[in-house]
C-alpha atoms as a PDB file:
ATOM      1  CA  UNK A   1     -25.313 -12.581   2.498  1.00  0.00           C
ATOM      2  CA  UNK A   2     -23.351 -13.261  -0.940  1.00  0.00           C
ATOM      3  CA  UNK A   3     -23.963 -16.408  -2.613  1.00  0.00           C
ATOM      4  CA  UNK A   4     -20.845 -19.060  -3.619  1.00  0.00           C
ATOM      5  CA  UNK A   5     -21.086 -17.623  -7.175  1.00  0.00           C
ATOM      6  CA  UNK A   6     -20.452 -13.963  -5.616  1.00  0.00           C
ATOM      7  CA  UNK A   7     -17.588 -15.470  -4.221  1.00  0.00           C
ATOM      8  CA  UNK A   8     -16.071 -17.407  -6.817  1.00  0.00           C
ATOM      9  CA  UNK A   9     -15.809 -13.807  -8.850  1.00  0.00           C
ATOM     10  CA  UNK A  10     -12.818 -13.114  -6.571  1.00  0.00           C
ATOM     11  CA  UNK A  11      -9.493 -14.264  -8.298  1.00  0.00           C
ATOM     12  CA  UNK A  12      -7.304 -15.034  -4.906  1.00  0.00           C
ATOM     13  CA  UNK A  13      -3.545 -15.955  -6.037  1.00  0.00           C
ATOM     14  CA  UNK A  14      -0.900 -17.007  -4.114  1.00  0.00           C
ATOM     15  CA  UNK A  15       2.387 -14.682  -5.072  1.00  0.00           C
ATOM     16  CA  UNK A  16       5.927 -14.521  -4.249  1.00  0.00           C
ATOM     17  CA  UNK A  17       7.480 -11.104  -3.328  1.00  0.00           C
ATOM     18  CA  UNK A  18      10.655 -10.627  -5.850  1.00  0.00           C
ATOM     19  CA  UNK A  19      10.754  -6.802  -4.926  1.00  0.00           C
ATOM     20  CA  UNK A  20      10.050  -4.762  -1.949  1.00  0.00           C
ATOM     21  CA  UNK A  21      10.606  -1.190  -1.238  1.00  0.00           C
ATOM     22  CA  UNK A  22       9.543   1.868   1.184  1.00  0.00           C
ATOM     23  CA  UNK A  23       7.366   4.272  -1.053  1.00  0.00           C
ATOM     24  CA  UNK A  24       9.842   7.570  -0.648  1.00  0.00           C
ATOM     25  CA  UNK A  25       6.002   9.680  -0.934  1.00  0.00           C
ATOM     26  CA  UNK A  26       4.241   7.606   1.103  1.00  0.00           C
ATOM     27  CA  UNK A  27       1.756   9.074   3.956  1.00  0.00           C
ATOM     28  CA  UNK A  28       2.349   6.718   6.253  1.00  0.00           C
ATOM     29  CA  UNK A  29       4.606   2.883   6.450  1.00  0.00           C
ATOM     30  CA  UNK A  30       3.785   1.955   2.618  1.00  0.00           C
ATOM     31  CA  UNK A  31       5.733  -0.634   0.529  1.00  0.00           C
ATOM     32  CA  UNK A  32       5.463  -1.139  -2.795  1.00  0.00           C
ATOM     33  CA  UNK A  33       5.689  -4.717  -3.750  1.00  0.00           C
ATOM     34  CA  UNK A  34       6.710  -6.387  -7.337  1.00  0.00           C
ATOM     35  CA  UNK A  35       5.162  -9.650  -6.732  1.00  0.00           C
ATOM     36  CA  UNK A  36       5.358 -13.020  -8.875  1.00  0.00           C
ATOM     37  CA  UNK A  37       2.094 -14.966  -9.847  1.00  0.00           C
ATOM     38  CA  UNK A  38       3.686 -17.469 -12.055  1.00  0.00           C
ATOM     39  CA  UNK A  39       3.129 -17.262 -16.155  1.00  0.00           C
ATOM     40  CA  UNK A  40      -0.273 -17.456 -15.964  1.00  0.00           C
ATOM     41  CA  UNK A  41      -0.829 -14.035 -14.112  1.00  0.00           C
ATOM     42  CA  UNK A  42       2.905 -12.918 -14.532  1.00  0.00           C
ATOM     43  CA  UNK A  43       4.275  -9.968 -12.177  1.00  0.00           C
ATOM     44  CA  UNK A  44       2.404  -7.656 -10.843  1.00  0.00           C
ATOM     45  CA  UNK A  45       2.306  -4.367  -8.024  1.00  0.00           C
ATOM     46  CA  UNK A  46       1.023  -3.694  -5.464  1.00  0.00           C
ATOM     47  CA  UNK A  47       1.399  -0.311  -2.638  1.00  0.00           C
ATOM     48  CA  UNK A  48       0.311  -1.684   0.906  1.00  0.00           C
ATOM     49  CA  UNK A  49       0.849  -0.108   4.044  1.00  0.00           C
ATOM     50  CA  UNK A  50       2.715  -2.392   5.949  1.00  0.00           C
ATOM     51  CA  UNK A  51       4.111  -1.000   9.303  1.00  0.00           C
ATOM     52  CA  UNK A  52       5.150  -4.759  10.678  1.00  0.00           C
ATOM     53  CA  UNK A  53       7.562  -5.672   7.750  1.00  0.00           C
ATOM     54  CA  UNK A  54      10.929  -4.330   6.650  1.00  0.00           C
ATOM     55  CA  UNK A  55      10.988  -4.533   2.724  1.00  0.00           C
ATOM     56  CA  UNK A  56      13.734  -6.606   2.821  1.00  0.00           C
ATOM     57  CA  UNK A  57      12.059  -8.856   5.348  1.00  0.00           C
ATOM     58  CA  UNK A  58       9.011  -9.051   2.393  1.00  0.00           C
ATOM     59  CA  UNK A  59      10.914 -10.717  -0.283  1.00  0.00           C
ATOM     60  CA  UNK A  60      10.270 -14.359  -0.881  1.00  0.00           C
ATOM     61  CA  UNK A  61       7.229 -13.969   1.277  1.00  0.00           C
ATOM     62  CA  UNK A  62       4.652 -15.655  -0.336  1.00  0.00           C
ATOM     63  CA  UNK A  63       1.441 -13.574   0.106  1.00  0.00           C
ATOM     64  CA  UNK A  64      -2.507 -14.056  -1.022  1.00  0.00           C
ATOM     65  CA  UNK A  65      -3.603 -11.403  -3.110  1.00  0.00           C
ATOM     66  CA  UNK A  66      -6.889 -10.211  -5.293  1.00  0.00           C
ATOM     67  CA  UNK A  67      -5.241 -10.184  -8.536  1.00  0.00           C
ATOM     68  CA  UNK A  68      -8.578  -9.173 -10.294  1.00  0.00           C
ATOM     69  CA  UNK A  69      -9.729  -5.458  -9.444  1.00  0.00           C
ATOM     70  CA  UNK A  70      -9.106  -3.155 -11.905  1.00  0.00           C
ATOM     71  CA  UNK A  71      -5.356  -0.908 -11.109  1.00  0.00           C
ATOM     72  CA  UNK A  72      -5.766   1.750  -8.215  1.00  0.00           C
ATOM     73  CA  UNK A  73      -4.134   4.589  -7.974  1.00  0.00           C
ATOM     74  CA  UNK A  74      -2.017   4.978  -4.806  1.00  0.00           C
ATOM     75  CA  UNK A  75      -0.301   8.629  -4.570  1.00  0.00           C
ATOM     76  CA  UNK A  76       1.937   8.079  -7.727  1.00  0.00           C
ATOM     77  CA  UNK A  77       1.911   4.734  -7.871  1.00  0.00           C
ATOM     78  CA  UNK A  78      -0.461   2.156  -9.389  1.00  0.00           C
ATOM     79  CA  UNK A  79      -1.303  -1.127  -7.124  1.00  0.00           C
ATOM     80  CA  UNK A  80      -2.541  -3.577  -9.750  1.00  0.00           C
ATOM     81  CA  UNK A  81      -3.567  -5.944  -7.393  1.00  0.00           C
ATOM     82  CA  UNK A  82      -4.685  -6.219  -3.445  1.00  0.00           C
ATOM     83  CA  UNK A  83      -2.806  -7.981  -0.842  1.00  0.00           C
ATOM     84  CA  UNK A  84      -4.685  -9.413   1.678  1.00  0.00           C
ATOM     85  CA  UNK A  85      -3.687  -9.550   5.524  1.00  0.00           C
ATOM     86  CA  UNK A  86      -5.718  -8.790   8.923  1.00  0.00           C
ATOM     87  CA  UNK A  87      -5.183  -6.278  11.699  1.00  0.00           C
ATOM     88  CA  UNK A  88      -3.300  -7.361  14.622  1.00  0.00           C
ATOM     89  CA  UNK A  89      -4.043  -5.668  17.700  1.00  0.00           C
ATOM     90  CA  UNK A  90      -2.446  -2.340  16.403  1.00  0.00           C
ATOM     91  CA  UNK A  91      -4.333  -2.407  13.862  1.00  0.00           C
ATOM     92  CA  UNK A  92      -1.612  -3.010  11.538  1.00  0.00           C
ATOM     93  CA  UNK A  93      -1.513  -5.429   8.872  1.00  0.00           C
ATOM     94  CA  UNK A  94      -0.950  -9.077   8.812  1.00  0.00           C
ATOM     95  CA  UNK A  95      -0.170 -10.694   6.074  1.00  0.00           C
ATOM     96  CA  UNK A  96      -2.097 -13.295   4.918  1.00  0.00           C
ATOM     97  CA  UNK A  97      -0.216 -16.585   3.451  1.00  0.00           C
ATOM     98  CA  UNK A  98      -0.221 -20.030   2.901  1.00  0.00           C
ATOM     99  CA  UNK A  99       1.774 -22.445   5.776  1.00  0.00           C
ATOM    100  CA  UNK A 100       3.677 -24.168   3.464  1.00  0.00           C
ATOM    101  CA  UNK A 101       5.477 -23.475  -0.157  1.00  0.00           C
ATOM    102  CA  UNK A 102       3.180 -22.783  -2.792  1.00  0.00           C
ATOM    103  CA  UNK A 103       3.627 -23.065  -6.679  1.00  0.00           C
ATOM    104  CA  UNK A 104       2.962 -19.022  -7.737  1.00  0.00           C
ATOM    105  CA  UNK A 105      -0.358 -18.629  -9.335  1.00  0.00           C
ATOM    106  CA  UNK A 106      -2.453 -20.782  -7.084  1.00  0.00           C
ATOM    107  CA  UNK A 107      -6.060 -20.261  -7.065  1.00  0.00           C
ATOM    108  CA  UNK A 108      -7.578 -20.275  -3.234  1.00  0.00           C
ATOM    109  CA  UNK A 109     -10.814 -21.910  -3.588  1.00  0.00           C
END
């Protein structure tokens, strides 16, 4: 069990996908995304595999990420922050976002 201060250490923004592309060296179905967190945050990357979504398909998705783990490297590629989504019976990701337009930069709390 964590407690509510555990949790509120995890910066969860709402961002808008301005950029989406197949990573030419990925392993397997990974996009790397340029995604918009407002001024605040600003614009940041991020390399998920993503075997449900056509880059094109990704951009003006709104999307929840962590924007607050340090940058990971991902093959050649850094992924500055971590989408969120859930496995759908596949086992491939779902994206997780909000059900209605959201300002970028939007805490989750």
């Amino acid at each position: 069990m964590i407690t509510y201060d555990d949790f509120s250490k995890v910066d969860i923004r709402v961002g808008t996908v301005i950029q989406a592309e197949n990573l030419a060296d990925g392993k397997y179905s990974t996009h790397k995304l340029h995604i918009d967190f407002g001024p605040e945050i600003g614009q940041k990357k991020s390399c998920a595999r993503l075997v449900r979504y056509k880059p094109e398909a990704l951009i003006g998705r709104q999307v929840l990420a962590v924007v607050n783990f340090p940058p990971k490297q991902i093959g050649k590629n850094i992924s500055e922050v971590l989408v969120l989504g859930v496995p759908d019976t596949d086992g491939n990701c779902v994206l997780i976002h909000p059900d209605s337009q959201i300002p970028p930069g939007a805490k989750l709390f």
